[in-house]
C-alpha atoms as a PDB file:
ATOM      1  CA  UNK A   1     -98.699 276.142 -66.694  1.00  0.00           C
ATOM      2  CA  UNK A   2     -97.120 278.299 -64.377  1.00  0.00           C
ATOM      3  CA  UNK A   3     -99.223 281.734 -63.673  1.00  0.00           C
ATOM      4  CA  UNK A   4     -98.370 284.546 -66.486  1.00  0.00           C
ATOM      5  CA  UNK A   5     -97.185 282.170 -68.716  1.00  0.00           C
ATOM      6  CA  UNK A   6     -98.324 282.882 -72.048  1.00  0.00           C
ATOM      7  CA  UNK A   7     -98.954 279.922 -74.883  1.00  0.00           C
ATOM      8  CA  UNK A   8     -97.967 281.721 -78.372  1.00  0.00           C
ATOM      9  CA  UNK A   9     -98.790 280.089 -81.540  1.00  0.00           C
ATOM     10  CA  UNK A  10     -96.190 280.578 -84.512  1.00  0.00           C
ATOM     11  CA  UNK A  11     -97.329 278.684 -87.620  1.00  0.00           C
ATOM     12  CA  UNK A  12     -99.307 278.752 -90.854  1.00  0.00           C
ATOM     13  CA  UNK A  13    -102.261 276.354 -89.656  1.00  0.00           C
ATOM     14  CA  UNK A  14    -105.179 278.645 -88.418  1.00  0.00           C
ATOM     15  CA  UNK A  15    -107.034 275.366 -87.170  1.00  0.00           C
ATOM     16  CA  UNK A  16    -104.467 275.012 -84.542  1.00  0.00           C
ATOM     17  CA  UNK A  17    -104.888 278.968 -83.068  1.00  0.00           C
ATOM     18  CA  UNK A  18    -107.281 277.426 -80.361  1.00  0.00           C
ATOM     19  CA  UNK A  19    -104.392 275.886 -78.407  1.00  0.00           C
ATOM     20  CA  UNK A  20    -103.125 279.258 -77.339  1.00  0.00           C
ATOM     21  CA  UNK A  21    -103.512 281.597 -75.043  1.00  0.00           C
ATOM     22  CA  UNK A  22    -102.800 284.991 -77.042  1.00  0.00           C
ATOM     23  CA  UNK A  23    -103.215 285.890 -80.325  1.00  0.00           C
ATOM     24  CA  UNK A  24    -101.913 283.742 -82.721  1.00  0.00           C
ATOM     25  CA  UNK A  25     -98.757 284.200 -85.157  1.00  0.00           C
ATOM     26  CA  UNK A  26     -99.635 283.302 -88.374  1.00  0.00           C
ATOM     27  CA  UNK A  27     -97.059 282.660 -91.006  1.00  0.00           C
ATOM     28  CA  UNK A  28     -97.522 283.483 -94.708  1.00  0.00           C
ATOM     29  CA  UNK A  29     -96.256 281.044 -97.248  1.00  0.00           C
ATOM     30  CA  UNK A  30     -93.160 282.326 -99.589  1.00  0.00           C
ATOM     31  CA  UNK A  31     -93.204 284.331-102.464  1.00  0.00           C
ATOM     32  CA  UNK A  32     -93.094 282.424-106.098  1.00  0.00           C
ATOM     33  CA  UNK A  33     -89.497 283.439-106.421  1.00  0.00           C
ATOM     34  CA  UNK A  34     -88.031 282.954-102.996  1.00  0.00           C
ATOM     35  CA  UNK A  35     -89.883 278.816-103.179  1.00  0.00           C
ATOM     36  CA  UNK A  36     -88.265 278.781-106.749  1.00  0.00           C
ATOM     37  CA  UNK A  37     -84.994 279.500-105.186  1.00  0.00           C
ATOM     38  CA  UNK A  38     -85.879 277.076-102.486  1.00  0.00           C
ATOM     39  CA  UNK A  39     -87.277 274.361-104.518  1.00  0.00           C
ATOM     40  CA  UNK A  40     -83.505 274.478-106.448  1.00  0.00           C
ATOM     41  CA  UNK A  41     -81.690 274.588-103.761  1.00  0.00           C
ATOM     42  CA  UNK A  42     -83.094 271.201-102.648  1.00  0.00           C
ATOM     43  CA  UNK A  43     -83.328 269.408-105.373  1.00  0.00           C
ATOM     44  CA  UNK A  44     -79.957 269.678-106.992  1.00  0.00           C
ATOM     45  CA  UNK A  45     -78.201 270.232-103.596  1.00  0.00           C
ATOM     46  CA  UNK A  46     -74.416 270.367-104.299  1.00  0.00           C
ATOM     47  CA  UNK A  47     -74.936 269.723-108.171  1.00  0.00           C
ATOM     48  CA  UNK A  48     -74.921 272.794-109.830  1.00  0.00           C
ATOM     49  CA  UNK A  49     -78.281 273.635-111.873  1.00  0.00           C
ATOM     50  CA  UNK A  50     -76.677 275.510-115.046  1.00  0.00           C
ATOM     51  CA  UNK A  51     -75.302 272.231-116.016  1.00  0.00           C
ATOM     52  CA  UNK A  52     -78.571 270.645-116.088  1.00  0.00           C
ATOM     53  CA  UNK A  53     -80.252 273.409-118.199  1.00  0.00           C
ATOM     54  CA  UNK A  54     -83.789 271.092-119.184  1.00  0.00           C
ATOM     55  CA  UNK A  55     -84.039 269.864-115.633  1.00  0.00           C
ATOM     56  CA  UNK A  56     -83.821 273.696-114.598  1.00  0.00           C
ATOM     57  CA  UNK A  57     -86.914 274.182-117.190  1.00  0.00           C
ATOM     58  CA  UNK A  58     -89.102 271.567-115.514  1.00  0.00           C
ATOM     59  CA  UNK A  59     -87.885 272.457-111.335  1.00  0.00           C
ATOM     60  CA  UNK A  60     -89.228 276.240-112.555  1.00  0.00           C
ATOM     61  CA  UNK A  61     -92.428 274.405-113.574  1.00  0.00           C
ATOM     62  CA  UNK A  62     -92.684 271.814-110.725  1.00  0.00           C
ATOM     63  CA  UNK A  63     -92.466 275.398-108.174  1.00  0.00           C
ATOM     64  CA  UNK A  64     -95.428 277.038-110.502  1.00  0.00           C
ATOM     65  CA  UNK A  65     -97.498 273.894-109.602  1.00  0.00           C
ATOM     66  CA  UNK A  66     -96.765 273.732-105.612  1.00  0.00           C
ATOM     67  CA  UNK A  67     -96.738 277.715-105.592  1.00  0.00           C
ATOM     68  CA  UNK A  68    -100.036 277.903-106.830  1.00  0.00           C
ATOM     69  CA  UNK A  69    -101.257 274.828-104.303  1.00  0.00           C
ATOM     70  CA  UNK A  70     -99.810 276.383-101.648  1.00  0.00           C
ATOM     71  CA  UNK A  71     -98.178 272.950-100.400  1.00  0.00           C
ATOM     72  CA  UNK A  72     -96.346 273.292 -97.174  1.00  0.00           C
ATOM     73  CA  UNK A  73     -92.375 273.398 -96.445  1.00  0.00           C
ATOM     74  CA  UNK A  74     -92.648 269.287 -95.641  1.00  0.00           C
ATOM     75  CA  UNK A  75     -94.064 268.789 -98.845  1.00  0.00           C
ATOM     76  CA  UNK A  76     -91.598 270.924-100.700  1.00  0.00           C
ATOM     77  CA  UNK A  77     -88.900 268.656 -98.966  1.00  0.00           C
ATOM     78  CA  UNK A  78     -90.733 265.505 -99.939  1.00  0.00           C
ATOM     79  CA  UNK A  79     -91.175 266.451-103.689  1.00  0.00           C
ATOM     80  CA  UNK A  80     -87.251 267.473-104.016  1.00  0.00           C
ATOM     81  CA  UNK A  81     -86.168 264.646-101.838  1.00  0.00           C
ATOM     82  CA  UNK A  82     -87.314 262.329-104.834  1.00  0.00           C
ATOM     83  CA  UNK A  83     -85.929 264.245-107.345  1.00  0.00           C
ATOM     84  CA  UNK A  84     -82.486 264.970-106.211  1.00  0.00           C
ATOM     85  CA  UNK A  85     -82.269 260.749-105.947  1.00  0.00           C
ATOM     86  CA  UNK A  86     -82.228 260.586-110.285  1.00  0.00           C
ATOM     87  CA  UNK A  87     -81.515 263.863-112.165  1.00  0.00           C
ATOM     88  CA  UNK A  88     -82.705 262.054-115.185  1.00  0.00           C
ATOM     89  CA  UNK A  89     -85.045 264.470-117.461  1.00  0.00           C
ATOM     90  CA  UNK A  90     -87.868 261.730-117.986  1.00  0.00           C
ATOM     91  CA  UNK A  91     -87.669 261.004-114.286  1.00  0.00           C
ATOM     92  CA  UNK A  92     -88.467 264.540-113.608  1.00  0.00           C
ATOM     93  CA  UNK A  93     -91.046 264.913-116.127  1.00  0.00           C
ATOM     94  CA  UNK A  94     -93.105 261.946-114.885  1.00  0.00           C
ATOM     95  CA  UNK A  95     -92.590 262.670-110.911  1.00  0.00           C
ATOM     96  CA  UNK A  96     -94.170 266.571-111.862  1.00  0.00           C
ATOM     97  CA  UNK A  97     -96.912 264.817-114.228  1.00  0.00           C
ATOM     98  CA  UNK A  98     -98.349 262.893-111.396  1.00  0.00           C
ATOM     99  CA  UNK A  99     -98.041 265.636-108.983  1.00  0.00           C
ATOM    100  CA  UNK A 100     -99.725 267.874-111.399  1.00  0.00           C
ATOM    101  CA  UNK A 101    -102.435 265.267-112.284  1.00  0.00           C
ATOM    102  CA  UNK A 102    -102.823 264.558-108.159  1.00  0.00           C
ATOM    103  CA  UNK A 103    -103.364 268.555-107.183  1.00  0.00           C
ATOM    104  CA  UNK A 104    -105.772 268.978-110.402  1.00  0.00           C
ATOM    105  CA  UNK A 105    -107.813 265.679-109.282  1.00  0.00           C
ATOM    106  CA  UNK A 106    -108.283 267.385-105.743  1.00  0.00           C
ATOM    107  CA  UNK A 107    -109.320 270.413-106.878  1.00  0.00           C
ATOM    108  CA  UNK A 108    -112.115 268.641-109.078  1.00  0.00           C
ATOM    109  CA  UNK A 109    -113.293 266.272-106.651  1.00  0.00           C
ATOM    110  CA  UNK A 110    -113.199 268.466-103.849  1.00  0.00           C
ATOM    111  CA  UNK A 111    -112.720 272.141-105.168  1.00  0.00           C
ATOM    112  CA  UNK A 112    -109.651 272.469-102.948  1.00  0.00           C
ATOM    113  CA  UNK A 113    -105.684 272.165-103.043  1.00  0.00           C
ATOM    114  CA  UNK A 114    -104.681 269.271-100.920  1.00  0.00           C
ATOM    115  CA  UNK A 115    -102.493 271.663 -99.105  1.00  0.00           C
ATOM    116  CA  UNK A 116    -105.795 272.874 -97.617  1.00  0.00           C
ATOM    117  CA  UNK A 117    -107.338 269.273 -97.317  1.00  0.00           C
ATOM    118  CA  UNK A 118    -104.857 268.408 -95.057  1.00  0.00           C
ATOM    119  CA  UNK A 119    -104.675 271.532 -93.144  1.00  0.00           C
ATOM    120  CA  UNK A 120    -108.082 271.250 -92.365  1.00  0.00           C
ATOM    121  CA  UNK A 121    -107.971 267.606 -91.369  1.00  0.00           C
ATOM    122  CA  UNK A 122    -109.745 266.056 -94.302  1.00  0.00           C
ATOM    123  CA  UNK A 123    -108.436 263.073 -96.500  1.00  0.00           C
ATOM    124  CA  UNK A 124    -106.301 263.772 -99.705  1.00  0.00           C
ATOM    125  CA  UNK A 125    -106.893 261.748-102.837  1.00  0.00           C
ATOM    126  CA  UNK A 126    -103.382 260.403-104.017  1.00  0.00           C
ATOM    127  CA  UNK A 127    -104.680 258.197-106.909  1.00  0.00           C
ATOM    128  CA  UNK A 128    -102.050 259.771-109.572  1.00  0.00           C
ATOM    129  CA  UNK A 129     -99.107 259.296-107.194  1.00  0.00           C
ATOM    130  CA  UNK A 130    -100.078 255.461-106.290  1.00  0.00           C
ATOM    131  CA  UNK A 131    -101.522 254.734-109.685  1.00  0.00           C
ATOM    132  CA  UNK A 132    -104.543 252.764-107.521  1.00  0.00           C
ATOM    133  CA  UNK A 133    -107.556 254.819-105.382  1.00  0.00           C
ATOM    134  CA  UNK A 134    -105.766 255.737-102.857  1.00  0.00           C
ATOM    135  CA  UNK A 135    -106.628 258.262-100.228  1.00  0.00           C
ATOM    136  CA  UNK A 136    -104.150 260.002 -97.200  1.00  0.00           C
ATOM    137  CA  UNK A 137    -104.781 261.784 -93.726  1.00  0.00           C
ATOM    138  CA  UNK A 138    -101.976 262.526 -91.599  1.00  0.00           C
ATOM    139  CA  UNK A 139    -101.781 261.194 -88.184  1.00  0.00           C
ATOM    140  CA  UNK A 140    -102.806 263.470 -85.482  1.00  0.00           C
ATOM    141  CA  UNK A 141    -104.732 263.710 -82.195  1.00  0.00           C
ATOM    142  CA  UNK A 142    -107.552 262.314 -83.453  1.00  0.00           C
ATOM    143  CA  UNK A 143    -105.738 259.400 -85.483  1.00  0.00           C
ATOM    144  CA  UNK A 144    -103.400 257.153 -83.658  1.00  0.00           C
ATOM    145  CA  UNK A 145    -100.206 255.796 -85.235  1.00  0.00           C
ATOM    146  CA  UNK A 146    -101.030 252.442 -86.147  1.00  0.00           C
ATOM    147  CA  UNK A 147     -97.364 250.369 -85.502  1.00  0.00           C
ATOM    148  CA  UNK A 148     -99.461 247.249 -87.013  1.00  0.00           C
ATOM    149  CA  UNK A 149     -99.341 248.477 -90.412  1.00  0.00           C
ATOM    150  CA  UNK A 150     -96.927 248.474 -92.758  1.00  0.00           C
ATOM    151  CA  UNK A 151     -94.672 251.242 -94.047  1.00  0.00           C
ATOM    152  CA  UNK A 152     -93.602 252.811 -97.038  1.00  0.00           C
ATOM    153  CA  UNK A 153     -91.506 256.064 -98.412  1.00  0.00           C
ATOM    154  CA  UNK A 154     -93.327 258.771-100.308  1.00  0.00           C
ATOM    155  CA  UNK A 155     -90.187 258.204-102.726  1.00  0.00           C
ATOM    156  CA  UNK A 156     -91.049 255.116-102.748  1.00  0.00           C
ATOM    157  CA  UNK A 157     -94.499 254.431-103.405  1.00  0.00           C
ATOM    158  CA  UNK A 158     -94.249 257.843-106.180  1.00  0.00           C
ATOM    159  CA  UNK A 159     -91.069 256.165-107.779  1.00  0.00           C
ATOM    160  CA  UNK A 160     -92.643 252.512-107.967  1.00  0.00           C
ATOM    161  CA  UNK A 161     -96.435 252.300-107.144  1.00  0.00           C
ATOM    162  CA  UNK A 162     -95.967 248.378-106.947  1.00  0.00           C
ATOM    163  CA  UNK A 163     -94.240 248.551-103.425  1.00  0.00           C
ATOM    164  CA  UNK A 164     -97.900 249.262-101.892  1.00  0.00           C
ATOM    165  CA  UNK A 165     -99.057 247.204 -99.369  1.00  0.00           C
ATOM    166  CA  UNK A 166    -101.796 245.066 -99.854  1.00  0.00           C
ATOM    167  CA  UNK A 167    -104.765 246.962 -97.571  1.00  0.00           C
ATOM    168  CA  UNK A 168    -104.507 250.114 -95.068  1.00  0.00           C
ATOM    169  CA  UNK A 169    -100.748 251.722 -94.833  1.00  0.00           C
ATOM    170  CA  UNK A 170     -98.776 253.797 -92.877  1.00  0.00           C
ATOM    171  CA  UNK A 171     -96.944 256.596 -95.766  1.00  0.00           C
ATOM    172  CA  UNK A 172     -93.956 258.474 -94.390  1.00  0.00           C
ATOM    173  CA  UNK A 173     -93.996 261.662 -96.518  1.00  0.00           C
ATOM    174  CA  UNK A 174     -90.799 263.031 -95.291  1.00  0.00           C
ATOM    175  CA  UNK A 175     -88.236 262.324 -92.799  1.00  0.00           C
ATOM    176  CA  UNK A 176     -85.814 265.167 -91.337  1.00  0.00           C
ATOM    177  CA  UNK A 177     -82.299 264.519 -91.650  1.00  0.00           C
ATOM    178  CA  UNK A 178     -81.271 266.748 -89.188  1.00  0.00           C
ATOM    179  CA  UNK A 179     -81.335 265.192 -85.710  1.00  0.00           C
ATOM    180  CA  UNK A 180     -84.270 263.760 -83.841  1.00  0.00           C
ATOM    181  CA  UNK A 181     -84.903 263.027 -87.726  1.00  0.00           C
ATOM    182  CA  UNK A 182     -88.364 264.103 -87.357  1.00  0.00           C
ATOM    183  CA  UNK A 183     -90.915 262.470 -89.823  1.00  0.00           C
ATOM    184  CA  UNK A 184     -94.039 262.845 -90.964  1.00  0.00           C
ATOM    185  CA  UNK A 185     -96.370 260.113 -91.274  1.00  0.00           C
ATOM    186  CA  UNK A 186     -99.902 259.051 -92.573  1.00  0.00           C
ATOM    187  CA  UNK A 187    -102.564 257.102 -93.106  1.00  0.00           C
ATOM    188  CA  UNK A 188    -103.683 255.551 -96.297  1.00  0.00           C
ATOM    189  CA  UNK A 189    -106.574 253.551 -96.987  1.00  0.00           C
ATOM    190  CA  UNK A 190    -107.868 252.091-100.389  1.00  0.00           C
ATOM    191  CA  UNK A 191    -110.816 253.287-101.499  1.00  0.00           C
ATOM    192  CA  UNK A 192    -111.348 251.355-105.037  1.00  0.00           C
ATOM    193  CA  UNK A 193    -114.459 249.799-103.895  1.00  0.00           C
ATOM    194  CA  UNK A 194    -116.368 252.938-103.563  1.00  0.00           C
ATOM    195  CA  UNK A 195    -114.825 254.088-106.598  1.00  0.00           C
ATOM    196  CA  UNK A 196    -116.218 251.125-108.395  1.00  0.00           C
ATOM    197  CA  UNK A 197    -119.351 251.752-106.697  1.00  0.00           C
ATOM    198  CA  UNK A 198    -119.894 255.552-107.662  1.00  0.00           C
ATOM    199  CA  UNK A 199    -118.703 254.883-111.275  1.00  0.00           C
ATOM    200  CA  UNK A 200    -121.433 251.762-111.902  1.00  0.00           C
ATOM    201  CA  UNK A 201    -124.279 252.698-113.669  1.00  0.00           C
ATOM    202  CA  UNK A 202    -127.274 251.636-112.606  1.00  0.00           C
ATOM    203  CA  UNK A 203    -128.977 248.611-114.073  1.00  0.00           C
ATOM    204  CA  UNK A 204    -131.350 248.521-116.625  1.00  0.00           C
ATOM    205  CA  UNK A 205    -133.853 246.003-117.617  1.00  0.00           C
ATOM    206  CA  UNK A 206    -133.683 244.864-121.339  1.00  0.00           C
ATOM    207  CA  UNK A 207    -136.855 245.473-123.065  1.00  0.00           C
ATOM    208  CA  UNK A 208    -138.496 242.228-124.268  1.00  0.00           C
ATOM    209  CA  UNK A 209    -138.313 242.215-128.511  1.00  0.00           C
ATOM    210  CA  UNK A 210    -141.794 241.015-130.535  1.00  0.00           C
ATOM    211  CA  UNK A 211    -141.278 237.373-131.793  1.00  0.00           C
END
């Protein structure tokens, strides 16, 4: 780095402040109404929403839940992504049901939103959206990309749990269609057998009955 130059941090992750130089620039997340606008605009793209009056109803429900979990502008894309592929109501209704079910099963297990599990590095439990114990961790500095594995579509694996891969699997959230076509990948790793394990109850000898 060249002497004055300045490193400025512009984002909404506080864990990543450290990396600059001055004080950072933190972002604060959008208001319920301007994400509800957002959240519209990318799911029904060029269809227009009054003519789908019951999938407006649930899109003003599926922004309550990600408002209130504070899920980040990737996610937001991720979520509409998959619903702008089938504006079928039922398909709606079951793609906010697991999402709903996924953020409430955080909250319980870890008393967070998985917005903040993932901003502060820490595995998310995606159980509802796999329909199998399933927890996620993005790839960073600490986590290599691991080209070995295979590779699946949030849509994908949220639209038909059955396409997930035997073992540990690479899960591309979201991919930018705008040029490089940025994605966003992570790392997923079963974790039924400790599930089993924590649920078991512990044994218990039979008492003998007088003959």
């Amino acid at each position: 780095m060249g002497r004055g130059s300045k490193v400025i941090i512009v984002s909404k992750l506080k864990r990543i402040a450290r990396f600059g130089t001055v004080k950072p620039i933190l972002l604060s997340g959008l208001s319920h109404d301007e994400l509800t606008y957002l959240f519209k605009a990318l799911a029904f793209g060029s269809i227009e929403p009054a003519e789908h009056p019951r999938l407006v109803q649930i899109a003003d429900e599926f922004a309550m839940v990600i408002h209130s979990s504070q899920v980040s502008l990737v996610a937001t894309n991720m979520f509409t992504d998959v619903l702008r592929s089938n504006l079928d109501v039922q398909f709606w209704r079951c793609i906010l049901d697991k999402v709903a079910r996924m953020v409430k099963r955080n909250r319980s297990i870890y008393g967070l939103n998985p917005t903040m599990r993932i901003e502060q590095g820490h595995p998310v439990d995606i159980t509802d959206i796999a329909l199998h114990p399933l927890s996620m961790k993005p790839y960073s500095d600490n986590i290599s990309i691991k080209t070995e594995l295979p590779s699946v579509t949030f849509g994908e694996l949220i639209t038909d749990p059955t396409v997930r891969p035997k073992g540990d699997f690479t899960l591309i959230a979201w991919e930018s269609r705008i040029a490089p076509h940025k994605s966003f990948p992570n790392y997923v790793t079963s974790h039924a057998q400790d599930t089993h394990q924590s649920s078991a109850l512990p044994g218990r000898k039979r008492r003998g009955v007088p003959i």
